[in-house]
PDB file of N, CA and C in Angstrom:
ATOM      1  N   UNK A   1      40.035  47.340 105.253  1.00  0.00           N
ATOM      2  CA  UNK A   1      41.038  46.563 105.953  1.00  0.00           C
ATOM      3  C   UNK A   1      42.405  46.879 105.378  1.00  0.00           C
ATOM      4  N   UNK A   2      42.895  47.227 106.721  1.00  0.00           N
ATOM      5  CA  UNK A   2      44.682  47.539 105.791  1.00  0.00           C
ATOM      6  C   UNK A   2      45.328  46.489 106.082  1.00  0.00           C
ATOM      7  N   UNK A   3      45.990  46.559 105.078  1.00  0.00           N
ATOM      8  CA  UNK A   3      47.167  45.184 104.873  1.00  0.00           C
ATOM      9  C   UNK A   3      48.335  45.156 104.849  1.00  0.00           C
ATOM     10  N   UNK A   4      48.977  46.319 105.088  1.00  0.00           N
ATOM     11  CA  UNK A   4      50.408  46.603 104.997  1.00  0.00           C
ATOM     12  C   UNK A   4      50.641  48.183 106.188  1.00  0.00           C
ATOM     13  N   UNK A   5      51.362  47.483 106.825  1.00  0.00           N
ATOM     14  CA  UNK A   5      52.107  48.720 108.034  1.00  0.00           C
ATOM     15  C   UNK A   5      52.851  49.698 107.148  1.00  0.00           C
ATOM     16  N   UNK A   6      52.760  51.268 107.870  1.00  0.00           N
ATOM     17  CA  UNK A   6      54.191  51.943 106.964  1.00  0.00           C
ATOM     18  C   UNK A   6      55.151  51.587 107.562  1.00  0.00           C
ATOM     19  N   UNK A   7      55.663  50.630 108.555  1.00  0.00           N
ATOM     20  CA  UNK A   7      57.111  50.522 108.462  1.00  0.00           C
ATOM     21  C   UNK A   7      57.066  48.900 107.146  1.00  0.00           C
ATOM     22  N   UNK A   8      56.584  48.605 107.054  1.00  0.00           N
ATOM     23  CA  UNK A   8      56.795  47.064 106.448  1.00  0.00           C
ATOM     24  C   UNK A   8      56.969  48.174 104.706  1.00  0.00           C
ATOM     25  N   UNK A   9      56.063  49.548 104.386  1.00  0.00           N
ATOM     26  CA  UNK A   9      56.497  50.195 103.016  1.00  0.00           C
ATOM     27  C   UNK A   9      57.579  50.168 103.065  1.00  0.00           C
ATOM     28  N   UNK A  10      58.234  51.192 104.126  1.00  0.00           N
ATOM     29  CA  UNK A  10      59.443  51.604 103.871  1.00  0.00           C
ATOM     30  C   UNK A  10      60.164  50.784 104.321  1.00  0.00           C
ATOM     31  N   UNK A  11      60.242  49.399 104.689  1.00  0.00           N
ATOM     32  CA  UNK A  11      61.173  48.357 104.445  1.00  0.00           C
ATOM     33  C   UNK A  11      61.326  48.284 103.438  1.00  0.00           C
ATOM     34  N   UNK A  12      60.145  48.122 102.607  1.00  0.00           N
ATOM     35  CA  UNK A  12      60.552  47.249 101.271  1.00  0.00           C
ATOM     36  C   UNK A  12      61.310  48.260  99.942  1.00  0.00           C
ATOM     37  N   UNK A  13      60.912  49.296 100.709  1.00  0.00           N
ATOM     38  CA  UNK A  13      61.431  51.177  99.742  1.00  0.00           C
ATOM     39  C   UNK A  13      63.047  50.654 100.055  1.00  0.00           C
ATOM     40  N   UNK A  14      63.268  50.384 101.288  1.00  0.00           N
ATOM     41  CA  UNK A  14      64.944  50.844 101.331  1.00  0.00           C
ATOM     42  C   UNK A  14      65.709  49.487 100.672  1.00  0.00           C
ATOM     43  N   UNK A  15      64.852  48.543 100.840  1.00  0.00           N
ATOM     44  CA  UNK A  15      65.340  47.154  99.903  1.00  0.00           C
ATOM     45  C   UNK A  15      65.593  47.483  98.737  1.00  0.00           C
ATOM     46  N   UNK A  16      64.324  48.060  98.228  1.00  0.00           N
ATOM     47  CA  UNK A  16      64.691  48.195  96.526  1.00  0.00           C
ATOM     48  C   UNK A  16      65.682  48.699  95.887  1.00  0.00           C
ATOM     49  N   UNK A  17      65.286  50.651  97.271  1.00  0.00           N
ATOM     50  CA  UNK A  17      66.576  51.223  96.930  1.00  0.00           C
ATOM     51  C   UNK A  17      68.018  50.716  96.536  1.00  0.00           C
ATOM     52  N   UNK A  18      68.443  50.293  97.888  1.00  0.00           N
ATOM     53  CA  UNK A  18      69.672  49.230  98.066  1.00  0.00           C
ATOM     54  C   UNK A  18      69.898  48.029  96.807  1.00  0.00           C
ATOM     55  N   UNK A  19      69.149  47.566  96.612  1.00  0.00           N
ATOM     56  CA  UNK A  19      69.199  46.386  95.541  1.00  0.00           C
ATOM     57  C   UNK A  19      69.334  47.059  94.141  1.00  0.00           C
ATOM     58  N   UNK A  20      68.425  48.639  93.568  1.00  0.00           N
ATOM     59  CA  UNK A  20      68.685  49.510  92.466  1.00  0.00           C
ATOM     60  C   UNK A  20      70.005  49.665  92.586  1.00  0.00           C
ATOM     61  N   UNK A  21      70.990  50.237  93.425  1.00  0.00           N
ATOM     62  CA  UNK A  21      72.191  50.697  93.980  1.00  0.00           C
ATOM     63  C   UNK A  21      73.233  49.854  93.654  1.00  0.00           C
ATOM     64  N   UNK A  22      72.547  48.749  94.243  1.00  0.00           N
ATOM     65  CA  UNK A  22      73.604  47.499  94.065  1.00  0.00           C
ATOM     66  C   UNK A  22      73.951  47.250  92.526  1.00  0.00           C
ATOM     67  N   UNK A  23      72.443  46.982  91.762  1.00  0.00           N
ATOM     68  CA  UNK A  23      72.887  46.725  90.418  1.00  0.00           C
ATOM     69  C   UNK A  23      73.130  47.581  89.678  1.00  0.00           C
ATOM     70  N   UNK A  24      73.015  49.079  89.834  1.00  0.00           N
ATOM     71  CA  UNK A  24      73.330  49.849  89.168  1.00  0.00           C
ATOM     72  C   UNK A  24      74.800  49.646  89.353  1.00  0.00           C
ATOM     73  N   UNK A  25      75.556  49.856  90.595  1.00  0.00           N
ATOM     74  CA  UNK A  25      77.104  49.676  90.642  1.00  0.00           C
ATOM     75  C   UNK A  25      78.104  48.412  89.830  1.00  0.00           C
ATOM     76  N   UNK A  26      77.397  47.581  89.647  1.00  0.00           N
ATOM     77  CA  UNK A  26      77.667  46.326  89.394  1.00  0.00           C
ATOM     78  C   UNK A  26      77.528  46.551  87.600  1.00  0.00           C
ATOM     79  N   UNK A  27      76.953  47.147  87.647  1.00  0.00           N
ATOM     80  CA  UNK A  27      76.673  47.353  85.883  1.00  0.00           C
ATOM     81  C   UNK A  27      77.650  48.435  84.962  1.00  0.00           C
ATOM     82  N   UNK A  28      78.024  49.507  86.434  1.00  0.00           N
ATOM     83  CA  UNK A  28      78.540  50.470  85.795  1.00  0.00           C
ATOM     84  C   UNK A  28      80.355  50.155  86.009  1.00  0.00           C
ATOM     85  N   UNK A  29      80.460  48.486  87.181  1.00  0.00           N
ATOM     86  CA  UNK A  29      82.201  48.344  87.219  1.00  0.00           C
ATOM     87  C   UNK A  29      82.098  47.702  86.311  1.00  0.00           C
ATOM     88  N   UNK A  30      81.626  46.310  85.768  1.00  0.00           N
ATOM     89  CA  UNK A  30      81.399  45.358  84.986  1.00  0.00           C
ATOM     90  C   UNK A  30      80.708  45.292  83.788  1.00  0.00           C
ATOM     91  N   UNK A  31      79.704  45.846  82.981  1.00  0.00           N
ATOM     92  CA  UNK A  31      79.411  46.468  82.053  1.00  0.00           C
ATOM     93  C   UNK A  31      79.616  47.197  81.059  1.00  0.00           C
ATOM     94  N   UNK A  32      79.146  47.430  80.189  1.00  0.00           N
ATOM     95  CA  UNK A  32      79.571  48.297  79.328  1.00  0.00           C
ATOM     96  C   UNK A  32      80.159  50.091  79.869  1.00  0.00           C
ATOM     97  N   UNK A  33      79.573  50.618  80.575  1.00  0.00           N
ATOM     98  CA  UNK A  33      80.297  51.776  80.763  1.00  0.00           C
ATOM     99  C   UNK A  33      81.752  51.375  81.363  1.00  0.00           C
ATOM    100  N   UNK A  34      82.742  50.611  81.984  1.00  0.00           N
ATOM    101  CA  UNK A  34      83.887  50.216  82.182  1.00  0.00           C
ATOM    102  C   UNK A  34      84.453  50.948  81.500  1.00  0.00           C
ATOM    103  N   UNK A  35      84.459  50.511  80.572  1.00  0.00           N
ATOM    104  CA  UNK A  35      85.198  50.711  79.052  1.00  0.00           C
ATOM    105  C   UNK A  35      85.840  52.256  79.090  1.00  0.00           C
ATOM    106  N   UNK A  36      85.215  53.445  80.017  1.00  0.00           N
ATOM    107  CA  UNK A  36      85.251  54.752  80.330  1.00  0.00           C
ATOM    108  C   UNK A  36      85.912  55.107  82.157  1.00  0.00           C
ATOM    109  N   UNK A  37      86.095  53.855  82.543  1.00  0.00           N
ATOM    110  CA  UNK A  37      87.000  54.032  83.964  1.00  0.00           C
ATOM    111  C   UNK A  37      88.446  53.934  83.947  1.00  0.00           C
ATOM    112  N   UNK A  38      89.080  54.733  84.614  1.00  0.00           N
ATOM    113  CA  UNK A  38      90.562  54.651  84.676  1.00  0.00           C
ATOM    114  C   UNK A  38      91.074  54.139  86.002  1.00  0.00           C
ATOM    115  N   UNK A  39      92.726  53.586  85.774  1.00  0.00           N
ATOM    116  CA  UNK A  39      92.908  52.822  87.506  1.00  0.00           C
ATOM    117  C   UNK A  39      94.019  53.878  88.005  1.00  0.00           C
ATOM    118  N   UNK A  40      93.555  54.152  88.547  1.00  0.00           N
ATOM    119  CA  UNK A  40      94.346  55.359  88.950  1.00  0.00           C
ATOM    120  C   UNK A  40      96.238  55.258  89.557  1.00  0.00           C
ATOM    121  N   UNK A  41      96.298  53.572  90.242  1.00  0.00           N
ATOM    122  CA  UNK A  41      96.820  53.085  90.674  1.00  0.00           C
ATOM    123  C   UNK A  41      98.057  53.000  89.432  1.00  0.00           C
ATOM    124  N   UNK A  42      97.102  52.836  87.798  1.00  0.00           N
ATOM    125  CA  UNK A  42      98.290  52.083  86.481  1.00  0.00           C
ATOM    126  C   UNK A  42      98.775  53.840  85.929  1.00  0.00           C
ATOM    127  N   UNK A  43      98.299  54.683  86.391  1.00  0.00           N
ATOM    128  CA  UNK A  43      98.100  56.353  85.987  1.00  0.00           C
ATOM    129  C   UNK A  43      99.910  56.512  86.499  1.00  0.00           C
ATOM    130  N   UNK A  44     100.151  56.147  87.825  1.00  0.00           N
ATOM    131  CA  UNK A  44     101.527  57.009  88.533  1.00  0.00           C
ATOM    132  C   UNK A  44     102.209  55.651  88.438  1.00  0.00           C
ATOM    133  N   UNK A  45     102.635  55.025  87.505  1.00  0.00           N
ATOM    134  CA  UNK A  45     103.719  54.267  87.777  1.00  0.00           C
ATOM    135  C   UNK A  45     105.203  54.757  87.909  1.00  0.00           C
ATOM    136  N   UNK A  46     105.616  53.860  89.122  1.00  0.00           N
ATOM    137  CA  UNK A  46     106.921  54.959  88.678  1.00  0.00           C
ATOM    138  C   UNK A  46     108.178  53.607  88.636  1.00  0.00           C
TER     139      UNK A  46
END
């Protein structure tokens, strides 16, 4: 007996994806790697 459709997998594949994505981004503005971003905007003051 199957219990899971392949579209209901790859729902839950592109969720994770998306949600890995999310917190990876979130970790790398807010987190410790920050510390290594520049604002490009404070770079050309004139």
């Amino acid at each position: 007996m199957q219990t899971s459709t392949p579209a209901l997998s790859l729902a839950v594949t592109i969720v994770v994806l998306l949600l890995g994505l999310t917190g990876f981004g979130l970790y790398t503005a807010f987190g410790p790697p920050n510390k290594s971003l520049e604002d490009p905007w404070d770079e050309h003051d004139d």
